[in-house]
C-alpha atoms as a PDB file:
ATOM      1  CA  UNK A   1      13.900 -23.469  -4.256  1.00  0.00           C
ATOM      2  CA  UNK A   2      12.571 -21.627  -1.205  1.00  0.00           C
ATOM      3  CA  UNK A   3      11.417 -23.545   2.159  1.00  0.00           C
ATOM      4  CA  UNK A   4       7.352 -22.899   1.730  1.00  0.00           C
ATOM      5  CA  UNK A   5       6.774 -20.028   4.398  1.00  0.00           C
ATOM      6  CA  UNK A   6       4.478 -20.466   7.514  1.00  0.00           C
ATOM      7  CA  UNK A   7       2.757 -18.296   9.640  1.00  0.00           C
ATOM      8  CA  UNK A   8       5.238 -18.413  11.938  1.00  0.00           C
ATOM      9  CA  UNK A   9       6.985 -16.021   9.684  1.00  0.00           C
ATOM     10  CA  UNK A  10       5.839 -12.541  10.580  1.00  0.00           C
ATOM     11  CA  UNK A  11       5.661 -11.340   7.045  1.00  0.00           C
ATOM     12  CA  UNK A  12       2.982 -14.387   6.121  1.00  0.00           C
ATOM     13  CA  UNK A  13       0.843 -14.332   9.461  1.00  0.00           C
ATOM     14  CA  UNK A  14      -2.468 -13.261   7.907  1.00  0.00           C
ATOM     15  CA  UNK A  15      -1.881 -14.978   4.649  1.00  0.00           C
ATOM     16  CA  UNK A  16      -4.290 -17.961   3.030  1.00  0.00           C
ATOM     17  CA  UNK A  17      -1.606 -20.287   3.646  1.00  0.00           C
ATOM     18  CA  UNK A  18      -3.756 -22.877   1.057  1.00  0.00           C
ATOM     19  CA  UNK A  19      -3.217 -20.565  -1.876  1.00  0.00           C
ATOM     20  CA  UNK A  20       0.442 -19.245  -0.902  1.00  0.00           C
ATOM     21  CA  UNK A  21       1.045 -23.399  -1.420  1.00  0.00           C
ATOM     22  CA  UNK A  22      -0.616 -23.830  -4.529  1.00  0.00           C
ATOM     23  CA  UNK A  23       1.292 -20.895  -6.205  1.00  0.00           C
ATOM     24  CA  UNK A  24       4.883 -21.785  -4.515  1.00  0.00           C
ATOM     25  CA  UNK A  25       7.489 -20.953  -5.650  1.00  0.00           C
ATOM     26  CA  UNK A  26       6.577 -17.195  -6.707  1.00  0.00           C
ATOM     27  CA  UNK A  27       8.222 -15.815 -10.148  1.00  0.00           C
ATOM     28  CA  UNK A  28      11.474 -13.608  -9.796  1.00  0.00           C
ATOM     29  CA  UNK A  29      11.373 -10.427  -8.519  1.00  0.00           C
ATOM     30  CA  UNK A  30      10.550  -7.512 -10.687  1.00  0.00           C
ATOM     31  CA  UNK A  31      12.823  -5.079 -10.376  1.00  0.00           C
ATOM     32  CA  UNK A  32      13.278  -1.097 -10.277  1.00  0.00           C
ATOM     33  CA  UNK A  33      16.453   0.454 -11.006  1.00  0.00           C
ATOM     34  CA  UNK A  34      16.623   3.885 -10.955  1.00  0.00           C
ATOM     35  CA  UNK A  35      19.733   5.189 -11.664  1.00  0.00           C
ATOM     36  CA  UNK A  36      21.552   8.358  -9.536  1.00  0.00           C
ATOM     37  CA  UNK A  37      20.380  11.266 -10.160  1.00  0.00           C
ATOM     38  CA  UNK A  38      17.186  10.306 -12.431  1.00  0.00           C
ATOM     39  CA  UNK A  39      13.711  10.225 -11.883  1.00  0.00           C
ATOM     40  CA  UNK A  40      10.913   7.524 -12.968  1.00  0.00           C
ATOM     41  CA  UNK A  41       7.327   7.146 -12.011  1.00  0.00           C
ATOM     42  CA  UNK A  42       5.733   4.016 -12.622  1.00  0.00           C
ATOM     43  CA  UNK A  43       2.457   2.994 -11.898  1.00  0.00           C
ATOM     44  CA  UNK A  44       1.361  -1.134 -11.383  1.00  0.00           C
ATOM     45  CA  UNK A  45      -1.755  -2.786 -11.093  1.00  0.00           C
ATOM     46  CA  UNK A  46      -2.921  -6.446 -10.099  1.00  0.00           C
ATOM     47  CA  UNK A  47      -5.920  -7.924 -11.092  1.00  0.00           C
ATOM     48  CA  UNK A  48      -4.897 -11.676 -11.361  1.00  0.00           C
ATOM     49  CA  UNK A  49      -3.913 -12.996  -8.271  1.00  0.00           C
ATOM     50  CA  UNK A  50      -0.624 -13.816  -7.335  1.00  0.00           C
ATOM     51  CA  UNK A  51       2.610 -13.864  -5.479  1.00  0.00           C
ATOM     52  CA  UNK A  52       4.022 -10.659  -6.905  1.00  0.00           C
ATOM     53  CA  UNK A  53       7.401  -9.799  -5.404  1.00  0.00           C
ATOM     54  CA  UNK A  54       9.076  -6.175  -6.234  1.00  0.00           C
ATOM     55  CA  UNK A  55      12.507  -4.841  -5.451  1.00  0.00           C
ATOM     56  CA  UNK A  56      13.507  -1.496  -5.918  1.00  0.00           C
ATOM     57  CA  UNK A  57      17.077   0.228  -6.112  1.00  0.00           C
ATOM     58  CA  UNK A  58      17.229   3.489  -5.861  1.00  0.00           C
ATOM     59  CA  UNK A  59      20.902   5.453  -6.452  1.00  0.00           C
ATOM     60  CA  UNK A  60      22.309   8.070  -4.925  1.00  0.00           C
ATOM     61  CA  UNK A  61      19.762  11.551  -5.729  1.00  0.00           C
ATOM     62  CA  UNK A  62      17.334   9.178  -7.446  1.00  0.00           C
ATOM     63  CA  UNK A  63      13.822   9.558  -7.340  1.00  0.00           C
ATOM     64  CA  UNK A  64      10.812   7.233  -7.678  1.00  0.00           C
ATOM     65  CA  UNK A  65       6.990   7.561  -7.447  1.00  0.00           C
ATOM     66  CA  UNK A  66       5.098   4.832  -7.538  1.00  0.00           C
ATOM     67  CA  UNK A  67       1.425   3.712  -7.370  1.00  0.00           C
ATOM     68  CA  UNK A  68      -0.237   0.190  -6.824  1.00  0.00           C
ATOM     69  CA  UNK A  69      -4.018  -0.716  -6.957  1.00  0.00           C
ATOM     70  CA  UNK A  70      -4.390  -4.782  -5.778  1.00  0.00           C
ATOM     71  CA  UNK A  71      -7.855  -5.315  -7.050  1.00  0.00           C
ATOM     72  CA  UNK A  72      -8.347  -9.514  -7.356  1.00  0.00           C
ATOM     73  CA  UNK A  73     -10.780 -11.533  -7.212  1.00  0.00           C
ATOM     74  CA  UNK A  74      -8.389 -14.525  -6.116  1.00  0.00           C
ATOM     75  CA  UNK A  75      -5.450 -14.702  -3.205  1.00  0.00           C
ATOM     76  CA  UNK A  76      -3.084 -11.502  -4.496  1.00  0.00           C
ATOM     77  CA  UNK A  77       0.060 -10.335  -2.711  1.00  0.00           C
ATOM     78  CA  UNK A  78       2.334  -7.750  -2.982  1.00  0.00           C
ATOM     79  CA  UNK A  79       5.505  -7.433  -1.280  1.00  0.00           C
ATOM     80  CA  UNK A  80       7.759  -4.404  -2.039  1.00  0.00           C
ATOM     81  CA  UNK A  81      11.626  -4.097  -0.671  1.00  0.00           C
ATOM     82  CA  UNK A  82      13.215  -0.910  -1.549  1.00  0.00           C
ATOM     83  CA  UNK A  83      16.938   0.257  -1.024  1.00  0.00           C
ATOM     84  CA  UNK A  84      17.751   4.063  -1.315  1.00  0.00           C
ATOM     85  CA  UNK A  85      21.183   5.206  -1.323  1.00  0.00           C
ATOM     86  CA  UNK A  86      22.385   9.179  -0.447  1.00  0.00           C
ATOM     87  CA  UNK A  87      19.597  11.493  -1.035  1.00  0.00           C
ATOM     88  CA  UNK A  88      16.873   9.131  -2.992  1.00  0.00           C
ATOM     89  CA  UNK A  89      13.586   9.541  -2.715  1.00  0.00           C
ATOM     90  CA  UNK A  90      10.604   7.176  -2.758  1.00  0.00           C
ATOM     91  CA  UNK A  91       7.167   8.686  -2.822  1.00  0.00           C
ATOM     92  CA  UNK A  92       4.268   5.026  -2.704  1.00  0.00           C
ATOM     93  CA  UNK A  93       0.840   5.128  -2.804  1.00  0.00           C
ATOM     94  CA  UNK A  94      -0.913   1.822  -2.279  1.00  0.00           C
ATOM     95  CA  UNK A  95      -4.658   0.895  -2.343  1.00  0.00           C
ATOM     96  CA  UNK A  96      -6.526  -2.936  -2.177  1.00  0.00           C
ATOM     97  CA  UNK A  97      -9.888  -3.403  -3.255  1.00  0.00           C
ATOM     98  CA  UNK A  98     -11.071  -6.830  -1.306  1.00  0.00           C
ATOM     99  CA  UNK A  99     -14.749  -8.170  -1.434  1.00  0.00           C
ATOM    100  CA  UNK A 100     -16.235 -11.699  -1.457  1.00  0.00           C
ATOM    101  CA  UNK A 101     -13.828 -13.734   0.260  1.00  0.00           C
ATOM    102  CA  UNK A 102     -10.468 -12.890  -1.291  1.00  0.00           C
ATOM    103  CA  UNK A 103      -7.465 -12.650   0.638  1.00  0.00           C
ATOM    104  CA  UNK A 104      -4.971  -9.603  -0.588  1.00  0.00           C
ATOM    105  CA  UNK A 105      -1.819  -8.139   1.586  1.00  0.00           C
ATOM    106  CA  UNK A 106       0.538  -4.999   0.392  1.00  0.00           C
ATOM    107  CA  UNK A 107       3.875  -5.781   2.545  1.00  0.00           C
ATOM    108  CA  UNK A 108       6.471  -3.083   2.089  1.00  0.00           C
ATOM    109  CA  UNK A 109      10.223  -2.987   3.526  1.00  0.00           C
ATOM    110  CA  UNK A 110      11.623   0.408   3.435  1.00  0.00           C
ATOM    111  CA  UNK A 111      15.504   0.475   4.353  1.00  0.00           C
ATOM    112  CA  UNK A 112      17.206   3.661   4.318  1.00  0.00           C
ATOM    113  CA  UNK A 113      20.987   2.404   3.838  1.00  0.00           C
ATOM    114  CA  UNK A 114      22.852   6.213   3.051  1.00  0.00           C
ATOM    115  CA  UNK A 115      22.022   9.795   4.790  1.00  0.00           C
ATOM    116  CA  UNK A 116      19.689  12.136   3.124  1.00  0.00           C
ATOM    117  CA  UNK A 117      17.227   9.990   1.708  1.00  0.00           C
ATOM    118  CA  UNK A 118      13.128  10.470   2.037  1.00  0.00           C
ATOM    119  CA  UNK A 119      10.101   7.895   1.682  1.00  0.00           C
ATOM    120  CA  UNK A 120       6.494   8.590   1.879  1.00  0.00           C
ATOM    121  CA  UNK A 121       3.817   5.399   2.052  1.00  0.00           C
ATOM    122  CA  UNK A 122       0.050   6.394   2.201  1.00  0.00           C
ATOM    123  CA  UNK A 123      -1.811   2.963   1.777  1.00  0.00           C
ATOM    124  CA  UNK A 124      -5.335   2.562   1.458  1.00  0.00           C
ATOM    125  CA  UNK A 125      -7.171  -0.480   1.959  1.00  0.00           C
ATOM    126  CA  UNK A 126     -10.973  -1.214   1.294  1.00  0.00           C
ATOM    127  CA  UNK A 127     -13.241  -4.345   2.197  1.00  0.00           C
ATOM    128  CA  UNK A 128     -16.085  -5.371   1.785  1.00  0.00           C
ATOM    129  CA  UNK A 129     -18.201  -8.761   2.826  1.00  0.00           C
ATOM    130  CA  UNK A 130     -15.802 -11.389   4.253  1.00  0.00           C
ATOM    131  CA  UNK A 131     -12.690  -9.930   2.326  1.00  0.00           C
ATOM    132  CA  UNK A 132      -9.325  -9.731   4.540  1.00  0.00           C
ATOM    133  CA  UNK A 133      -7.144  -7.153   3.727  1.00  0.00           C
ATOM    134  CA  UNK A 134      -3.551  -7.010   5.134  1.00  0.00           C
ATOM    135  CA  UNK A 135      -1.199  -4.247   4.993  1.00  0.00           C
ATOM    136  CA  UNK A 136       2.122  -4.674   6.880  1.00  0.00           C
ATOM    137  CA  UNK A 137       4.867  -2.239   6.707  1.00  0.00           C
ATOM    138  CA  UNK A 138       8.612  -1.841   7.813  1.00  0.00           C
ATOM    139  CA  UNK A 139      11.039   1.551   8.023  1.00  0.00           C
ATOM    140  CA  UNK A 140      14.608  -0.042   8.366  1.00  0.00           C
ATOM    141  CA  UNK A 141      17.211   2.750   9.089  1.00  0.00           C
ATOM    142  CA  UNK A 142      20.519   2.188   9.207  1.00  0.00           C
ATOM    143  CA  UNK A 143      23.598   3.047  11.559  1.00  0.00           C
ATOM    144  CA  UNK A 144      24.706   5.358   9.085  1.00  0.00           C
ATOM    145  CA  UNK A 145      21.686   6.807   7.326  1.00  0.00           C
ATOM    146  CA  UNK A 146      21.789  10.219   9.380  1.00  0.00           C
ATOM    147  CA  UNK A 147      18.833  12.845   8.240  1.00  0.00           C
ATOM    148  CA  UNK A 148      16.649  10.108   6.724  1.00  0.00           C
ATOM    149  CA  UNK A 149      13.304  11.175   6.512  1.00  0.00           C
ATOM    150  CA  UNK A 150      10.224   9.035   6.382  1.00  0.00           C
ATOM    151  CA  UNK A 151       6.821   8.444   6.728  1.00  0.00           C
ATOM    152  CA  UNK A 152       4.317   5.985   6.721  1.00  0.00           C
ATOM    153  CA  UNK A 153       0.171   6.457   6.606  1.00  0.00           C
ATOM    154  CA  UNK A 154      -2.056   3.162   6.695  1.00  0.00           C
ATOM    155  CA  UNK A 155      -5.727   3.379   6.901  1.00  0.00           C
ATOM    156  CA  UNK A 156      -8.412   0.855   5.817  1.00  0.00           C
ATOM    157  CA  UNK A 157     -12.274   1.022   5.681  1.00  0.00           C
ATOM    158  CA  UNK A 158     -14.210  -1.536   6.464  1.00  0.00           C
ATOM    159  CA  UNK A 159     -17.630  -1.704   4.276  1.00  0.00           C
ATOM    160  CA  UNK A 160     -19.236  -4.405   6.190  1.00  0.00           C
ATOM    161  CA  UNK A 161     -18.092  -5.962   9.587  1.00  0.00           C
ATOM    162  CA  UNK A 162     -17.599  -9.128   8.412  1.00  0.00           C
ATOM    163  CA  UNK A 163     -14.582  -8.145   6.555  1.00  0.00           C
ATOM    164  CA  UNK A 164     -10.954  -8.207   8.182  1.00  0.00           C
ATOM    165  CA  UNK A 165      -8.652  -5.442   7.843  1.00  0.00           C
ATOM    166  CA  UNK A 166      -4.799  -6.266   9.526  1.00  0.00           C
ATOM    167  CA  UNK A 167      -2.663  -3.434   9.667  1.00  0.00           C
ATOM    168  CA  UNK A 168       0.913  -3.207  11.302  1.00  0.00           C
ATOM    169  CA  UNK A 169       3.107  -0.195  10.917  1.00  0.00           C
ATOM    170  CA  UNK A 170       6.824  -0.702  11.791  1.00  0.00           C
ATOM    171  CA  UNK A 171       9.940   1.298  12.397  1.00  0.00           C
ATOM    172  CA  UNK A 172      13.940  -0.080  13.397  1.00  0.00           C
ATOM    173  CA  UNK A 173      15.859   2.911  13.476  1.00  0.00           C
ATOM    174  CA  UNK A 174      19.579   2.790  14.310  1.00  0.00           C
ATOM    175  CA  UNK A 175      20.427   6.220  13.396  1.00  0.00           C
ATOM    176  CA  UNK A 176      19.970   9.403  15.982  1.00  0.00           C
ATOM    177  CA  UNK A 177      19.676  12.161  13.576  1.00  0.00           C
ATOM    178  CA  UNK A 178      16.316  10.920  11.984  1.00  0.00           C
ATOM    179  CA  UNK A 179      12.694  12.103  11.344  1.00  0.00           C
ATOM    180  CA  UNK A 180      10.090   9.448  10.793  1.00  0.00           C
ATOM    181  CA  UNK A 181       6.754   8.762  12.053  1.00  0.00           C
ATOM    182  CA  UNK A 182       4.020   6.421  11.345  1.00  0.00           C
ATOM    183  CA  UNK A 183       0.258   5.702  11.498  1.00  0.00           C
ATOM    184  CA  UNK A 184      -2.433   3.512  11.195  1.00  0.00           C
ATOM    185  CA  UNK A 185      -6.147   3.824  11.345  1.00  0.00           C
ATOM    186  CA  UNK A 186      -9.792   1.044  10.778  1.00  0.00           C
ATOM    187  CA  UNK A 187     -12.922   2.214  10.439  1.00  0.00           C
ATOM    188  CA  UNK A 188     -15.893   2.576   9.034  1.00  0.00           C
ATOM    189  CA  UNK A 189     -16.762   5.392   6.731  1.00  0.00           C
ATOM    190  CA  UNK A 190     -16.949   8.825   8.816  1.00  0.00           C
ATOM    191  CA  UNK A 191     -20.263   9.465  10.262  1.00  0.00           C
ATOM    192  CA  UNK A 192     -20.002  12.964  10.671  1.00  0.00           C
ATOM    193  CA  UNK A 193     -19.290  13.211   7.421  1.00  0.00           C
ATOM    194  CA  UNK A 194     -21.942  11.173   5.988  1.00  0.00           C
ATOM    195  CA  UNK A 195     -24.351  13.575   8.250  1.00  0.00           C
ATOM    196  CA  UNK A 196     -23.134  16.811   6.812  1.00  0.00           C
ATOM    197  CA  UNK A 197     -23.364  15.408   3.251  1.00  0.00           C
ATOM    198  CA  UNK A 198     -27.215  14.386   4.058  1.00  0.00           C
ATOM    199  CA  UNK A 199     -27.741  17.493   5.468  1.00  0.00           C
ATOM    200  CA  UNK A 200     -27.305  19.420   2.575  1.00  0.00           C
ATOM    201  CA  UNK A 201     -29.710  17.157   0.195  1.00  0.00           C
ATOM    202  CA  UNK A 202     -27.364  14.384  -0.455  1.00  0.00           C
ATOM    203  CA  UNK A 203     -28.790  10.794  -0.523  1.00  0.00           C
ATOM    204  CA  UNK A 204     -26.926   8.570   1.592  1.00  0.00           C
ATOM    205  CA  UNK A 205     -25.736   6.320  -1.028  1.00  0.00           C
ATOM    206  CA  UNK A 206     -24.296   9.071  -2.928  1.00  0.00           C
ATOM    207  CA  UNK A 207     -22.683  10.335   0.644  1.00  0.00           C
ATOM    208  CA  UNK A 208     -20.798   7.261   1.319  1.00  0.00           C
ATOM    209  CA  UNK A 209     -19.636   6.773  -2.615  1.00  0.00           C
ATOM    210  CA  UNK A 210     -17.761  10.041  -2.167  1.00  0.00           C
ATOM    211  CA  UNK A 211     -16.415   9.931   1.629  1.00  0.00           C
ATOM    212  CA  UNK A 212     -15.324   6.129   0.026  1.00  0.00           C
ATOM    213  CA  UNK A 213     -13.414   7.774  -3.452  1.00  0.00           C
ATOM    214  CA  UNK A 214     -12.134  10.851  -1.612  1.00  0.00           C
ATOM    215  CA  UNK A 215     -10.401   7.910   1.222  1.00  0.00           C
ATOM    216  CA  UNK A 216      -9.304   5.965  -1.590  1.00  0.00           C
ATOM    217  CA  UNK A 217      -7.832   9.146  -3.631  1.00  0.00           C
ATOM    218  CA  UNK A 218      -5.632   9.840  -0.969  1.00  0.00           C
ATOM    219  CA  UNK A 219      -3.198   7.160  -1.913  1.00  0.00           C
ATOM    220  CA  UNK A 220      -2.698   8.574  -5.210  1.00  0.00           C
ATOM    221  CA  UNK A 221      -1.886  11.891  -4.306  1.00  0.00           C
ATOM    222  CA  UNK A 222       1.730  11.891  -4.407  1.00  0.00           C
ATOM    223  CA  UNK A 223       1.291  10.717  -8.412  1.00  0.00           C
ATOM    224  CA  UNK A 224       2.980  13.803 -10.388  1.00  0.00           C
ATOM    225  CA  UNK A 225       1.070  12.477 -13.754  1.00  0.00           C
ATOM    226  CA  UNK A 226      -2.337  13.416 -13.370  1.00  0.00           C
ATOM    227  CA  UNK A 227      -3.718  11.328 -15.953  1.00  0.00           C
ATOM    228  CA  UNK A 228      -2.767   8.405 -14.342  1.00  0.00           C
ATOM    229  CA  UNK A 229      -4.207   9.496 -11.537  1.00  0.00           C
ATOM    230  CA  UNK A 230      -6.792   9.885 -12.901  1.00  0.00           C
ATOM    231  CA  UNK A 231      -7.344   6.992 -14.457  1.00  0.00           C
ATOM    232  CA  UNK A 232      -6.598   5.026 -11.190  1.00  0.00           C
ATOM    233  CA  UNK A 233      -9.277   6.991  -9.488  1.00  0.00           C
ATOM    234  CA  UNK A 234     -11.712   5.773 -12.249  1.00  0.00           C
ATOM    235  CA  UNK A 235     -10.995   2.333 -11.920  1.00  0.00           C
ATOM    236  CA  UNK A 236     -11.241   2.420  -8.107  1.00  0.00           C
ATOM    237  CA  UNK A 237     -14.260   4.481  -8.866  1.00  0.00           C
ATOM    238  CA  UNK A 238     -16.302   1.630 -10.683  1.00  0.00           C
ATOM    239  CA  UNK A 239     -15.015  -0.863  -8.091  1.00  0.00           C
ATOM    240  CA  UNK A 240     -17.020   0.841  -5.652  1.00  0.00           C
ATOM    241  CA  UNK A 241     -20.166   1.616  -7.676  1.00  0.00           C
ATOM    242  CA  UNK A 242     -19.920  -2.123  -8.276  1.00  0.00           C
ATOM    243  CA  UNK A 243     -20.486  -2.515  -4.259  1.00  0.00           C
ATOM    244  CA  UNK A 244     -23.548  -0.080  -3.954  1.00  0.00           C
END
C-alpha cells in the first residue's frame, strides 16, 4: 500500500488532508486506452466524493475528447495522467461545482512522450460560500517530443469571497521545437458585463445566471457530441439556479 501523502507533496498541498486519510488507499486507476489511430470521446461525472484516479494512453494518431463535471457535496478529487504517443491528440474540458464547505481539486499531468502530438485543457472552476476549489495542472514534454503542441486555460469564479479558488498552471519542456502556452485567471463574475446586460432590461439575477453558464460552457466546448453537451450544460445549469 501507498505511504499516506502530505502536504509536503506538491500535488496534495491544498487538499483536506482529514478526508484524503479516511478514504486511503484510493481504488485502482481507471483507465483509457485508446488505440492508434482511433478515436473515443468519453464523458465522466462525480457526484460522490472520492479519490478518483484516471490514466489515459493514448497511441500513436489516437484521439480522445473528454469532459469532467466534479460536482460533490463531500471531499472529491480528480487526478488525470495522460501519455500520448506520435501524433495523439487529447482535447479536456474540466469544470467543479464547490459550495458549502466541500473541498474538490481537478489535478491533470499532461506528458507529451513522441513528436506530433496536441492537448487542449480549458478548466472551469466555480465556488460558492466557503467551498475551496483547486485546479493544478502539469505539461511534461519530453527530449524527443519535437512539434508538440499544447495548451492549457484555467479560470475560476468566485461567487462569494469567502470561497478559495487555487490555481497553478505548469509547463517542463525539454524539447526546442514546441508550441505551448498556458493561463490562469480568479475572479468574480465580469462587471462590465453584468452592466451591459442591465442596461438593456435584464434583472441582475438573470445577468449573472448567464455571464455564470456562458463561463461554465466554455469547458465543454471542445465536446464533438452535442447532446452531451448539452446535457452537461443542464446539469451545471440547475447547480447554479440552486445558488440564486
Amino acid at each position: 500500500m501507498s505511504a499516506l501523502p502530505t502536504r509536503k507533496d506538491e500535488a496534495w498541498r491544498y487538499s483536506d488532508m482529514a478526508a484524503v486519510a479516511a478514504l486511503w488507499p484510493p481504488q485502482p486507476a481507471r483507465l483509457i486506452s485508446v488505440p492508434a489511430g482511433e478515436a473515443r470521446a468519453d464523458v465522466l461525472r462525480v457526484t460522490e466524493g472520492g479519490i478518483h484516479d484516471l490514466r489515459v494512453e493514448l497511441g500513436a494518431g489516437a484521439r480522445l475528447n473528454l469532459a469532467l463535471l466534479v460536482q460533490s457535496a463531500s471531499y472529491a478529487r480528480v487526478a488525470l495522467v495522460a501519455h500520448l504517443k506520435a501524433g495523439a491528440s487529447l482535447d479536456f474540458g474540466g469544470v467543479l461545482l464547490g459550495a458549502g464547505a466541500v473541498v474538490q481539486e481537478i489535478v491533470t499531468d499532461i506528458r507529451h512522450d513522441e513528436p506530433d502530438a496536441e492537448s487542449r485543457q480549458r478548466v472551469r472552476v466555480v465556488i460558492d460560500e466557503r467551498a475551496v476549489g483547486t485546479y493544478l495542472g502539469r505539461i511534461a514534454v519530453a527530449r524527443d517530443a519535437q512539434r508538440t503542441d499544447a495548451a492549457q486555460s484555467a479560470r475560476a469564479l468566485v461567487l462569494k469571497r469567502t470561497a478559495t479558488a487555487n490555481l497553478k498552471p505548469e509547463l517542463e519542456i525539454y524539447a526546442d521545437d514546441v508550441k505551448c502556452a498556458h493561463g490562469c485567471t480568479v475572479g468574480e463574475l465580469d462587471k462590465a458585463g453584468l452592466f451591459y446586460l442591465q442596461s438593456r432590461g435584464v434583472p441582475r439575477p438573470e445577468a449573472e445566471a448567464l455571464l455564470t453558464r456562458a463561463f461554465v460552457a466554455d469547458a465543454f466546448a471542445g465536446l464533438e457530441d452535442a447532446a452531451a453537451r448539452e446535457a452537461l450544460e443542464a446539469e451545471t445549469a440547475r447547480w447554479l439556479e440552486a445558488r440564486a
